[in-house]
PDB file of N, CA and C in Angstrom:
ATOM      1  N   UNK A   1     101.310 111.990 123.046  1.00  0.00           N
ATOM      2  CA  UNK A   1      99.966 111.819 122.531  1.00  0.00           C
ATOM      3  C   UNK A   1      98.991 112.457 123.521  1.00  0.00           C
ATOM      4  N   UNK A   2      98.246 112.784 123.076  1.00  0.00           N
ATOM      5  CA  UNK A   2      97.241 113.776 123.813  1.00  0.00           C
ATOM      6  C   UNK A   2      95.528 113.335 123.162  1.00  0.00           C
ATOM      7  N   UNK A   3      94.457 113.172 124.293  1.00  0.00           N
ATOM      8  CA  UNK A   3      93.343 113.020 124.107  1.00  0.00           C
ATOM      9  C   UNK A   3      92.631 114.844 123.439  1.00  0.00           C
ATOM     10  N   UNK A   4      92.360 114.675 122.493  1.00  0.00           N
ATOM     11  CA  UNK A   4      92.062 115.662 121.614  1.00  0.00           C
ATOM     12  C   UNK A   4      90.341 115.406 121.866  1.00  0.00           C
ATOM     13  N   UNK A   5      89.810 116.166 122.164  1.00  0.00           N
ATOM     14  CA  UNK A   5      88.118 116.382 121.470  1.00  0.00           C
ATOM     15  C   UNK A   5      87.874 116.782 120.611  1.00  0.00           C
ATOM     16  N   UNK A   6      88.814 117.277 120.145  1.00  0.00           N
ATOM     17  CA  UNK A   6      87.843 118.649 119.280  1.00  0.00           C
ATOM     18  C   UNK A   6      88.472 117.875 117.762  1.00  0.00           C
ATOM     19  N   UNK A   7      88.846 116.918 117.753  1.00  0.00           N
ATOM     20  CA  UNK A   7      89.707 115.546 116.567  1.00  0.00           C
ATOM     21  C   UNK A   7      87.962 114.252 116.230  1.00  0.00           C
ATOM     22  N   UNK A   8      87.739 114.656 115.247  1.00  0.00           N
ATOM     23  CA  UNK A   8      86.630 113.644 114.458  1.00  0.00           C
ATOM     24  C   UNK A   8      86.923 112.856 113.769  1.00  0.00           C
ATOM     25  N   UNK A   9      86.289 111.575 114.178  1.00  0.00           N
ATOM     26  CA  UNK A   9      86.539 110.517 112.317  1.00  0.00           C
ATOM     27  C   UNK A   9      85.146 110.797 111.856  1.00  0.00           C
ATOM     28  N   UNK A  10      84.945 110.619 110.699  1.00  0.00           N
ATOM     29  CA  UNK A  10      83.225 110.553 110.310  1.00  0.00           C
ATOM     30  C   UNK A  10      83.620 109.241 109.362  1.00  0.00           C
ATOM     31  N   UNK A  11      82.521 108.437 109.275  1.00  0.00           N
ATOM     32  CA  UNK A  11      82.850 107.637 107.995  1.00  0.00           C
ATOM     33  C   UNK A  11      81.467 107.470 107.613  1.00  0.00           C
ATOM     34  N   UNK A  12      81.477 107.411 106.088  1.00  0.00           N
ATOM     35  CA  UNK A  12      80.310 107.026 105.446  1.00  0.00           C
ATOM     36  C   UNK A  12      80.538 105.878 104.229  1.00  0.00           C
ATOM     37  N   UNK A  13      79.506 105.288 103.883  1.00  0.00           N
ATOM     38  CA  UNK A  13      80.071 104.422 102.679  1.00  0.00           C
ATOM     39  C   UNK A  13      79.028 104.854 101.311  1.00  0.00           C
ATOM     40  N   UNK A  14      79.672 103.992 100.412  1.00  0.00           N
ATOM     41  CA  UNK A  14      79.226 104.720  99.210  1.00  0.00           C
ATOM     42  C   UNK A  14      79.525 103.708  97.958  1.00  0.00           C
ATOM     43  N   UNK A  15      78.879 103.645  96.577  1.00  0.00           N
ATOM     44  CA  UNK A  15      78.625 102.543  95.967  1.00  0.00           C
ATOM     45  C   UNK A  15      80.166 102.294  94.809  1.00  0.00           C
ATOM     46  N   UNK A  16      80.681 103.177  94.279  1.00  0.00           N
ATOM     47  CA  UNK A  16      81.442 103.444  93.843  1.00  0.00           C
ATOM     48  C   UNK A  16      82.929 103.698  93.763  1.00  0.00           C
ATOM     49  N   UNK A  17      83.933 103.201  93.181  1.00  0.00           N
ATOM     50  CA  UNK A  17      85.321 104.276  93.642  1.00  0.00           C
ATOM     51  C   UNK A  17      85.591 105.533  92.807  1.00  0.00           C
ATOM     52  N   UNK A  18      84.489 105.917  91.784  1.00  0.00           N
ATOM     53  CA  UNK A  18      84.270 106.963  91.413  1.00  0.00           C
ATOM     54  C   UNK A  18      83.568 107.531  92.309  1.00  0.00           C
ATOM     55  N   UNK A  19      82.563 107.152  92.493  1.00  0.00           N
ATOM     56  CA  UNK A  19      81.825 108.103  93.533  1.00  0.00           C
ATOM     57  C   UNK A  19      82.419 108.660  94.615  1.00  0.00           C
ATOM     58  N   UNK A  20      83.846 107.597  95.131  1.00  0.00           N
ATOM     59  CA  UNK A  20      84.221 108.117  96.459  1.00  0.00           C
ATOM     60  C   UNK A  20      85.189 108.822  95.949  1.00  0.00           C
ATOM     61  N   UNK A  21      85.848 108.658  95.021  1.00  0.00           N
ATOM     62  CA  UNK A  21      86.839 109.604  94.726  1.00  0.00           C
ATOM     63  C   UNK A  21      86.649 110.969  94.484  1.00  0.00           C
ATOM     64  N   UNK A  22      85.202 111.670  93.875  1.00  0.00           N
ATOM     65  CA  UNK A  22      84.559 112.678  93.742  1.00  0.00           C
ATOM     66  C   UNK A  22      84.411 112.940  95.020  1.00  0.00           C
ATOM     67  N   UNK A  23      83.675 112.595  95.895  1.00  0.00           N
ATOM     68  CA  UNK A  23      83.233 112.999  97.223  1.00  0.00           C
ATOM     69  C   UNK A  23      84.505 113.000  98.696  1.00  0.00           C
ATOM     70  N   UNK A  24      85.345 112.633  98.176  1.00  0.00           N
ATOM     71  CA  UNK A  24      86.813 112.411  99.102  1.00  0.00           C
ATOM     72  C   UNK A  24      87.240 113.892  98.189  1.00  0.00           C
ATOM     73  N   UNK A  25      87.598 113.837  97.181  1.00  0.00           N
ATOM     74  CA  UNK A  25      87.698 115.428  96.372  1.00  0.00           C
ATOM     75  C   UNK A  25      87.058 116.437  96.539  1.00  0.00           C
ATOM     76  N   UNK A  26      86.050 116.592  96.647  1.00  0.00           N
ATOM     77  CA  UNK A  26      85.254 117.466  97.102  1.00  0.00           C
ATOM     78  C   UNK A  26      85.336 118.364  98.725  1.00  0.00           C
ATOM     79  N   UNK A  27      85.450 116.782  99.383  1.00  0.00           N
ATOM     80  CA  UNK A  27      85.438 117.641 101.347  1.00  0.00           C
ATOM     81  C   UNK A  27      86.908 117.938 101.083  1.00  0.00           C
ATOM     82  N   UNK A  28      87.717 117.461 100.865  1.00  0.00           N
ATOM     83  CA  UNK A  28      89.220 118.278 100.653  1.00  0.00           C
ATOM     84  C   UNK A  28      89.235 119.723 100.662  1.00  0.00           C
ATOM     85  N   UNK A  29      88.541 119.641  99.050  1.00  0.00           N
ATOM     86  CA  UNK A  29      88.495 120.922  98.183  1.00  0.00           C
ATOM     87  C   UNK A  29      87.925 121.877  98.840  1.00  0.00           C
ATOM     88  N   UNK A  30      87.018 121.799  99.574  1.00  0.00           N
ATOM     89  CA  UNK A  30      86.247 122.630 100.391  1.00  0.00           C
ATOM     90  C   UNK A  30      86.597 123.005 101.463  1.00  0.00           C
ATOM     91  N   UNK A  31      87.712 122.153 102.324  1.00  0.00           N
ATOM     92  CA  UNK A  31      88.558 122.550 103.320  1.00  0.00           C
ATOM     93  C   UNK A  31      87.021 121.906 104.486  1.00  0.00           C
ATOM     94  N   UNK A  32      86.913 120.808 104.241  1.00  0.00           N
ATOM     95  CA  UNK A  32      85.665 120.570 105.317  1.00  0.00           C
ATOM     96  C   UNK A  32      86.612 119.217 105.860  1.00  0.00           C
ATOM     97  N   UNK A  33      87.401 118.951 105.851  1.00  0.00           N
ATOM     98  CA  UNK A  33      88.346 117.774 106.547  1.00  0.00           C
ATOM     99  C   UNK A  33      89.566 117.920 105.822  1.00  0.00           C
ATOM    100  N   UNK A  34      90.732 117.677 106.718  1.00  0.00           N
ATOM    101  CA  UNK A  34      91.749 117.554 106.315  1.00  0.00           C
ATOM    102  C   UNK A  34      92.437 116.281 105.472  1.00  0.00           C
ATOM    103  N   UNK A  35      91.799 115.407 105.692  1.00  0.00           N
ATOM    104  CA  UNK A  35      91.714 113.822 104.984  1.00  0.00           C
ATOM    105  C   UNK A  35      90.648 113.294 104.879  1.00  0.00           C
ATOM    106  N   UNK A  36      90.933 112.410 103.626  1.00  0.00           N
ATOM    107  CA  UNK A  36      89.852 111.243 103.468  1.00  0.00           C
ATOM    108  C   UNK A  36      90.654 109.895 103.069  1.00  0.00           C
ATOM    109  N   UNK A  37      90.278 109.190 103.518  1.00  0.00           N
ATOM    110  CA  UNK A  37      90.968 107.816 103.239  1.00  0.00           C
ATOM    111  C   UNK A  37      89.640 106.999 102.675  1.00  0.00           C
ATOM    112  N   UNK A  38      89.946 106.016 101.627  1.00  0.00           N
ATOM    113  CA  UNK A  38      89.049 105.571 101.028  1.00  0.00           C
ATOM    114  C   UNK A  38      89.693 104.041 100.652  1.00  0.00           C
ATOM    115  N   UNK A  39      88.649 103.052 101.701  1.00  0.00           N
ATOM    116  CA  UNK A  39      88.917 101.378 102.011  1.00  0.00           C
ATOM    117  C   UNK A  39      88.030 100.779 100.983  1.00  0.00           C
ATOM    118  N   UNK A  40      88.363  99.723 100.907  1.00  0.00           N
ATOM    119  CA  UNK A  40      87.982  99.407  99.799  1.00  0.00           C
ATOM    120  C   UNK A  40      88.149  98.024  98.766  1.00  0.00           C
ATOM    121  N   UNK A  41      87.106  97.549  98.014  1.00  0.00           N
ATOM    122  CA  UNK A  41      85.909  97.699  98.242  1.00  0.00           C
ATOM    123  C   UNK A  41      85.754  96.481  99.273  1.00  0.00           C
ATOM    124  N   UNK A  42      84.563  96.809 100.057  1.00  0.00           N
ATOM    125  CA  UNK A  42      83.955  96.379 101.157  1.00  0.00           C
ATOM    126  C   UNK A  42      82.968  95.111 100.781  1.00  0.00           C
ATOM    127  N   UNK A  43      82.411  94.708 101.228  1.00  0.00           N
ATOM    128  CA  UNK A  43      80.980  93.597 101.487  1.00  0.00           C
ATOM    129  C   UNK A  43      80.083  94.387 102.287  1.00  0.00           C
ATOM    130  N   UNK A  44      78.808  94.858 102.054  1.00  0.00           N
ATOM    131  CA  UNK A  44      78.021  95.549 103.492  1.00  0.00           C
ATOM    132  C   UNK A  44      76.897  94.383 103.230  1.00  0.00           C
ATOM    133  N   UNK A  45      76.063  94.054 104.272  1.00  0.00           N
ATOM    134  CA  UNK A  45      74.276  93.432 104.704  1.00  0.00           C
ATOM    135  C   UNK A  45      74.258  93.985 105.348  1.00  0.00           C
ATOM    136  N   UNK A  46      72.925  93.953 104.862  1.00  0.00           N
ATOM    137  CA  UNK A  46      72.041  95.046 105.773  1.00  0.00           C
ATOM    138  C   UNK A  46      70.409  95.051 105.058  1.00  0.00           C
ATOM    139  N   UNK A  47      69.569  95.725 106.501  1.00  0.00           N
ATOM    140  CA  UNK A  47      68.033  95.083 105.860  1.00  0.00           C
ATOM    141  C   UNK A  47      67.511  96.424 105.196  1.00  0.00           C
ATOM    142  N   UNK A  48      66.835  96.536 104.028  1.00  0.00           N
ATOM    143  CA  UNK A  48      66.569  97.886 103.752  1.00  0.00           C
ATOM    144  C   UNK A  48      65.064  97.645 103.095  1.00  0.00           C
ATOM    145  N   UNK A  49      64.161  98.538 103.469  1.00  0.00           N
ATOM    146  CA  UNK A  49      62.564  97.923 102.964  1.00  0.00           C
ATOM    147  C   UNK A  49      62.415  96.752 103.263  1.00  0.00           C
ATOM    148  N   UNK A  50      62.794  96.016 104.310  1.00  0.00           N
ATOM    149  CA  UNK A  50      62.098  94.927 104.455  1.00  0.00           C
ATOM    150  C   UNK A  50      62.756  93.699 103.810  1.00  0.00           C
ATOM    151  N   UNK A  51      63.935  93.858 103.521  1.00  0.00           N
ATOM    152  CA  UNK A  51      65.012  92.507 102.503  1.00  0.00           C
ATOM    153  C   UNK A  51      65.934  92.193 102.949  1.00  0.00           C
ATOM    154  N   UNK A  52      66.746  91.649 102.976  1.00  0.00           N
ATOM    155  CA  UNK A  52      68.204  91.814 103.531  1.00  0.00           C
ATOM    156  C   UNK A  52      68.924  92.125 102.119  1.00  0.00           C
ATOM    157  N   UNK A  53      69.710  93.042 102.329  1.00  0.00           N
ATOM    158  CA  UNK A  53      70.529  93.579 101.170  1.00  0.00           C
ATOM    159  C   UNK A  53      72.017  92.728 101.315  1.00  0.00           C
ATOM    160  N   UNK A  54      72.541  92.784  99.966  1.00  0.00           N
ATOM    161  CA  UNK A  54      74.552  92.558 100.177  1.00  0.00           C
ATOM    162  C   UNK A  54      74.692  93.682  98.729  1.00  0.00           C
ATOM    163  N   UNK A  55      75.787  94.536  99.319  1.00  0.00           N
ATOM    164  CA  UNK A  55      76.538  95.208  98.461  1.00  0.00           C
ATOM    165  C   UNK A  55      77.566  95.179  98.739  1.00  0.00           C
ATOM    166  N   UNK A  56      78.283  95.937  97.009  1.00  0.00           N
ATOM    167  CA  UNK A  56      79.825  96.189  97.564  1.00  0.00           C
ATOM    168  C   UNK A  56      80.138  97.634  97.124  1.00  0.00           C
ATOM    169  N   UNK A  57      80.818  97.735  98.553  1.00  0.00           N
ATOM    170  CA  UNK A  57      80.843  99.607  98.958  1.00  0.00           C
ATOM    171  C   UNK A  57      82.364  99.709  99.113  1.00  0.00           C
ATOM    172  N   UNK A  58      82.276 101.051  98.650  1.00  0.00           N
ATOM    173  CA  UNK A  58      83.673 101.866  99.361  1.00  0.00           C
ATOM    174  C   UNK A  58      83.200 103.078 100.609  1.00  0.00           C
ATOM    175  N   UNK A  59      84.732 102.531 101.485  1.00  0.00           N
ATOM    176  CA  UNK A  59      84.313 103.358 102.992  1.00  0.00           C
ATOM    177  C   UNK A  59      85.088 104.668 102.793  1.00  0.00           C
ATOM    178  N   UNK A  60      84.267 105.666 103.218  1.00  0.00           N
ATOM    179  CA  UNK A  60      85.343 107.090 102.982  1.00  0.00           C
ATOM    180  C   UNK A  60      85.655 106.835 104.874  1.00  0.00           C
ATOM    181  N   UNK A  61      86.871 107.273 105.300  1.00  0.00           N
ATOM    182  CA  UNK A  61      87.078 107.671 106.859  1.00  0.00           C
ATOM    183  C   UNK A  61      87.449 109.372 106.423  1.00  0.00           C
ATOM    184  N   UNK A  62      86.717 110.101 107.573  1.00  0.00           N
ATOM    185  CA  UNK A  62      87.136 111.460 107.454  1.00  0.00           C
ATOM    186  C   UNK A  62      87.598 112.321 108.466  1.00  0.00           C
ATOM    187  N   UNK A  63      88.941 112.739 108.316  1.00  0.00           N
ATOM    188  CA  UNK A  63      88.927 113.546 109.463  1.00  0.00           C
ATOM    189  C   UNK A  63      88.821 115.037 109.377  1.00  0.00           C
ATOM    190  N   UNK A  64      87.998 115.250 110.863  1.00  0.00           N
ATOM    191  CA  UNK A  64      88.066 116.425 110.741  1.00  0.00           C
ATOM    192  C   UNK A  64      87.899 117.091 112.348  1.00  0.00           C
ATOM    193  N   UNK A  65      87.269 118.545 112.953  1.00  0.00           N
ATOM    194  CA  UNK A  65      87.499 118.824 114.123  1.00  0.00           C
ATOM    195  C   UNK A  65      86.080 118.859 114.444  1.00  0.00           C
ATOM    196  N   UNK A  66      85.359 119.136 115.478  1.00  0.00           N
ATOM    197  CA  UNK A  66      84.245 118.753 116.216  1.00  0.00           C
ATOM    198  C   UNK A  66      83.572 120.452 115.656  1.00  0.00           C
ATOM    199  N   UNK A  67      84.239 121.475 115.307  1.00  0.00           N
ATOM    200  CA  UNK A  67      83.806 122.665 114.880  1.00  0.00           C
ATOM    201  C   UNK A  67      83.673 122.835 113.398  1.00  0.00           C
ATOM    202  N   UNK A  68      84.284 121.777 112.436  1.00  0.00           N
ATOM    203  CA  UNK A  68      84.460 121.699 111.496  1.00  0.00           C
ATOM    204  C   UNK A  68      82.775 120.693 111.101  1.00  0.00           C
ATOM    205  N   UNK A  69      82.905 119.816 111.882  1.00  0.00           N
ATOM    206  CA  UNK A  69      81.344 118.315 111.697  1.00  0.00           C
ATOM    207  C   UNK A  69      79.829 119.472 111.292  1.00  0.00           C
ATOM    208  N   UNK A  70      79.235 120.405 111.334  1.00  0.00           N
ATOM    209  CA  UNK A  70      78.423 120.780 110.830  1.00  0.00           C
ATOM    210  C   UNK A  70      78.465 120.990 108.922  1.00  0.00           C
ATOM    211  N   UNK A  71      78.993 121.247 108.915  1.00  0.00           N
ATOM    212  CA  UNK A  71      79.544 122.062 107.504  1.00  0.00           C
ATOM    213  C   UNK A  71      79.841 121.001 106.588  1.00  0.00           C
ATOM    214  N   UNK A  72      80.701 119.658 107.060  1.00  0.00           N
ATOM    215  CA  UNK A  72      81.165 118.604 106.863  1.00  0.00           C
ATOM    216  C   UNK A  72      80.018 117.872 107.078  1.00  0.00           C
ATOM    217  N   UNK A  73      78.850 117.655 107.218  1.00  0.00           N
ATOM    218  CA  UNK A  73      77.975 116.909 107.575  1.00  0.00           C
ATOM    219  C   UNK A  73      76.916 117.051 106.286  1.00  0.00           C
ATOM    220  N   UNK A  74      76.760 118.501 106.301  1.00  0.00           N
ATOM    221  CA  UNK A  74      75.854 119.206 105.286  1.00  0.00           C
ATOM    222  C   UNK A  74      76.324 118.755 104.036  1.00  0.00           C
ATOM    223  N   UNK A  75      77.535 119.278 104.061  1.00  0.00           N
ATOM    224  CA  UNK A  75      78.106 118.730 102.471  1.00  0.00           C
ATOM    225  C   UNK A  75      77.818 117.278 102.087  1.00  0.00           C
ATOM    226  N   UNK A  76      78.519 116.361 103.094  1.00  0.00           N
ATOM    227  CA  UNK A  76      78.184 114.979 102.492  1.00  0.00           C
ATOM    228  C   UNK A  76      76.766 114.670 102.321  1.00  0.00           C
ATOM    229  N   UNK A  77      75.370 114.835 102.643  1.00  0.00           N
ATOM    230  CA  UNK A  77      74.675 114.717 102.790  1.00  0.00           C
ATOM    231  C   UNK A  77      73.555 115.198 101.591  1.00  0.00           C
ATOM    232  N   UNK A  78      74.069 116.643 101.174  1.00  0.00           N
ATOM    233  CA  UNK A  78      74.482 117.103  99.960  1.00  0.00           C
ATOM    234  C   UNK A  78      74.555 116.504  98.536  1.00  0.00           C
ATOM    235  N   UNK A  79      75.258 115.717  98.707  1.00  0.00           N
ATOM    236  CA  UNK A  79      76.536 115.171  97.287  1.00  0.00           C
ATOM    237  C   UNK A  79      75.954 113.971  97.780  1.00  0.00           C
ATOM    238  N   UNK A  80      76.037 113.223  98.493  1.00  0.00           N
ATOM    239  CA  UNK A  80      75.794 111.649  98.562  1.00  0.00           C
ATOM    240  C   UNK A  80      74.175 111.568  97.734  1.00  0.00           C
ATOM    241  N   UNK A  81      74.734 109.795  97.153  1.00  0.00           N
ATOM    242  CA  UNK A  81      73.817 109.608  96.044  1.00  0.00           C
ATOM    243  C   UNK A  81      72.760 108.911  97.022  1.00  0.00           C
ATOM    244  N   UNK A  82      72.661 108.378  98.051  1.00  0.00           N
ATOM    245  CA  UNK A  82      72.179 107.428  98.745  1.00  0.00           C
ATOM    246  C   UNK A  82      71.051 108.177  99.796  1.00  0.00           C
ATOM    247  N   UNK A  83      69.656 107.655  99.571  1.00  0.00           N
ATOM    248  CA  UNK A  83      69.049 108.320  99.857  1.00  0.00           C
ATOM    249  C   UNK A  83      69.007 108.174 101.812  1.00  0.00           C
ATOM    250  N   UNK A  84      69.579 107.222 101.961  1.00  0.00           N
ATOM    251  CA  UNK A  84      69.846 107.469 103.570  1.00  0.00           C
ATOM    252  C   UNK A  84      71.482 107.070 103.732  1.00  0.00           C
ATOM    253  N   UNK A  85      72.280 108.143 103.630  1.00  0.00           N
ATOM    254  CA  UNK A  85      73.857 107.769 103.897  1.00  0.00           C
ATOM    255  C   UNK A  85      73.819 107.510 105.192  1.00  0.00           C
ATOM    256  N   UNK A  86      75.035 106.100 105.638  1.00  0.00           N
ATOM    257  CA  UNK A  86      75.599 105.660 106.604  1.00  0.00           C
ATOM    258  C   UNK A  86      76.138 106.882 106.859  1.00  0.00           C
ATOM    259  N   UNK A  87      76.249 107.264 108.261  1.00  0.00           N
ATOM    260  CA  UNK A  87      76.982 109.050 108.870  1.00  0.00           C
ATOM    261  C   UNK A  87      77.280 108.123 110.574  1.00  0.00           C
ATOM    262  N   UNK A  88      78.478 108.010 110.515  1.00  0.00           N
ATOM    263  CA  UNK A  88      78.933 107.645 111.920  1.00  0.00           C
ATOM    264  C   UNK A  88      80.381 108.534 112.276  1.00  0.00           C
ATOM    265  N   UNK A  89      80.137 108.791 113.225  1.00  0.00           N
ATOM    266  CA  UNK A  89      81.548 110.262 114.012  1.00  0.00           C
ATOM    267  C   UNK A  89      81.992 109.458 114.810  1.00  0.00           C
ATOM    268  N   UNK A  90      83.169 109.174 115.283  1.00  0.00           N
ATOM    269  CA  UNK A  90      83.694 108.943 116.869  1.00  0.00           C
ATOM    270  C   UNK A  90      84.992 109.605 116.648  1.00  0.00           C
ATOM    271  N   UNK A  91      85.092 109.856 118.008  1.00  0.00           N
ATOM    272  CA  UNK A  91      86.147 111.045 118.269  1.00  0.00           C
ATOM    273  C   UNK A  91      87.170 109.793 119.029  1.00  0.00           C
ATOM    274  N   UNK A  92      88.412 110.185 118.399  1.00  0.00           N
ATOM    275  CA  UNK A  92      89.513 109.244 119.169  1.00  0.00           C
ATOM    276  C   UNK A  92      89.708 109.391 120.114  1.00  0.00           C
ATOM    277  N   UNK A  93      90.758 108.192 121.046  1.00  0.00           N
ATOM    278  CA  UNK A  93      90.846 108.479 122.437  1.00  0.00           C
ATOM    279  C   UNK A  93      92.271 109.264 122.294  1.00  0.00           C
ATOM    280  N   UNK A  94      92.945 109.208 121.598  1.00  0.00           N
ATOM    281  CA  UNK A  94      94.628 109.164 121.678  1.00  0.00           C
ATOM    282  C   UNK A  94      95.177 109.867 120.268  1.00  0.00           C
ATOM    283  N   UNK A  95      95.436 111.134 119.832  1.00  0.00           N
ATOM    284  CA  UNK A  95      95.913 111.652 118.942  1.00  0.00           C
ATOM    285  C   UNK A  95      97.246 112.228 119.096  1.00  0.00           C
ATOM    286  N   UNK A  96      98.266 112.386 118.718  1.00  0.00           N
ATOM    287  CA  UNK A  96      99.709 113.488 118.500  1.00  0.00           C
ATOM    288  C   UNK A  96      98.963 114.819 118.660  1.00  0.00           C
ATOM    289  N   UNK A  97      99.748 115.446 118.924  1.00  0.00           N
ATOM    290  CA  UNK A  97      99.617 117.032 118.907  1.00  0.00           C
ATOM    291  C   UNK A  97     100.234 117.414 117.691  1.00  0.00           C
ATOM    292  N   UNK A  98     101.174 116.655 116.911  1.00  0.00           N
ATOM    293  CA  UNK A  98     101.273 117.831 115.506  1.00  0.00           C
ATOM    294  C   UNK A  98     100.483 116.576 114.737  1.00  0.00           C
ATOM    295  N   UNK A  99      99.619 115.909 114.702  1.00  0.00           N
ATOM    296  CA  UNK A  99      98.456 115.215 113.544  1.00  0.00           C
ATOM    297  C   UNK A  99      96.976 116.775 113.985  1.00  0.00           C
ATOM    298  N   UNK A 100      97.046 116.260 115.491  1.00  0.00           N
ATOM    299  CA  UNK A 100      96.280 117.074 115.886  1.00  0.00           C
ATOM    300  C   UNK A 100      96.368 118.621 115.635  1.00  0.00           C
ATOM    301  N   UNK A 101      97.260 119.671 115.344  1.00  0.00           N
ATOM    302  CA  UNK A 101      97.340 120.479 114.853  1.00  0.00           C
ATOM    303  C   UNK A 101      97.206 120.716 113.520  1.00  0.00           C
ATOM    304  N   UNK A 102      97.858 119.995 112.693  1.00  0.00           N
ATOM    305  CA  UNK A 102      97.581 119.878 110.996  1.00  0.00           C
ATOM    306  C   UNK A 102      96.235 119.549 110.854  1.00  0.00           C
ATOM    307  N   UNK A 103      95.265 118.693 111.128  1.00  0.00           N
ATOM    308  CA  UNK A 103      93.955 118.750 111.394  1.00  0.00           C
ATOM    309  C   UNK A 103      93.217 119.780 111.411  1.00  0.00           C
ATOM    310  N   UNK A 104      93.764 120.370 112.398  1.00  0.00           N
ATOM    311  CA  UNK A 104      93.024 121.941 112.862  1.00  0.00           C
ATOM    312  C   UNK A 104      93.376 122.931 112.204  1.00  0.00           C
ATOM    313  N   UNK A 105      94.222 122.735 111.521  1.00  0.00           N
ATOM    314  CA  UNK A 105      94.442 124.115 110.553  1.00  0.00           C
ATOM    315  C   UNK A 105      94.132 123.892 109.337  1.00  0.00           C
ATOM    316  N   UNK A 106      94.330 122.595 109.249  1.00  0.00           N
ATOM    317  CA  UNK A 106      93.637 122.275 107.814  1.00  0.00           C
ATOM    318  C   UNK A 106      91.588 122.177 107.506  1.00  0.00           C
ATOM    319  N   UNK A 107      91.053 122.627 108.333  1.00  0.00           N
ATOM    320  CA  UNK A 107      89.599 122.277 108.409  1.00  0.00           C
ATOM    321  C   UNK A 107      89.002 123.746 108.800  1.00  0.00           C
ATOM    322  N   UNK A 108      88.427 124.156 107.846  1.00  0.00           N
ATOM    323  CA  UNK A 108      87.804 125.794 107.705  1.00  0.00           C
ATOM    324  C   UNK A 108      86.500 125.598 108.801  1.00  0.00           C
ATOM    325  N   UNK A 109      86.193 126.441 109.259  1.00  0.00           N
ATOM    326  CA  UNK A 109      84.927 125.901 109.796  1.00  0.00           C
ATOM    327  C   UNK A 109      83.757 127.076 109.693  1.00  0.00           C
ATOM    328  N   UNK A 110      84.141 127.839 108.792  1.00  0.00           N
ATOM    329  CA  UNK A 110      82.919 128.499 108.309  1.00  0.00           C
ATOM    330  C   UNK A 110      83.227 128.698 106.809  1.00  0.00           C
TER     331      UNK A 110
END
């Protein structure tokens, strides 16, 4: 196992398992992450205008490479129905070198 940088999670959430299934289809299709995993469905609170909100969401996790996150950023941002999408990245501590390679070849970055 090898500490990879250049290895992204992004996750965002989203109202639907249609919706995520379109938008998990989509960054595929586009070669903007090599996976999407889609959890599900969730509980979120949270305060929005001044309320406290409860919904129930589906989480996309996405991987992709740190050269790939522009392109992959744009898109979701793009396509998401939500006028302020949850957008959180952390880069793992501990990846394989052949996850970590299939990753990287699987993620276009222009």
């Amino acid at each position: 196992m090898t500490n990879d940088e250049s290895l992204l999670a992004a996750t965002t959430t989203i109202a639907t398992i249609e919706q995520a299934e379109e938008l998990a289809r989509q960054i595929v299709a586009q070669h903007r992450a090599a996976c999407v995993q889609i959890d599900g469905p969730i509980s979120s609170h949270y305060v929005w205008e001044g309320a406290v909100q409860r919904e129930t969401e589906w989480r996309l996790t996405i991987k992709t490479t740190r050269a790939g996150l522009p392109a992959l950023e744009e898109l979701v941002h793009r396509l998401h129905p939500y006028e302020l999408p949850q957008w959180w990245v952390a880069a793992p501590h501990s990846v394989s070198d052949s996850y970590a390679r299939w990753v990287s070849e699987s993620v276009q970055t222009s």
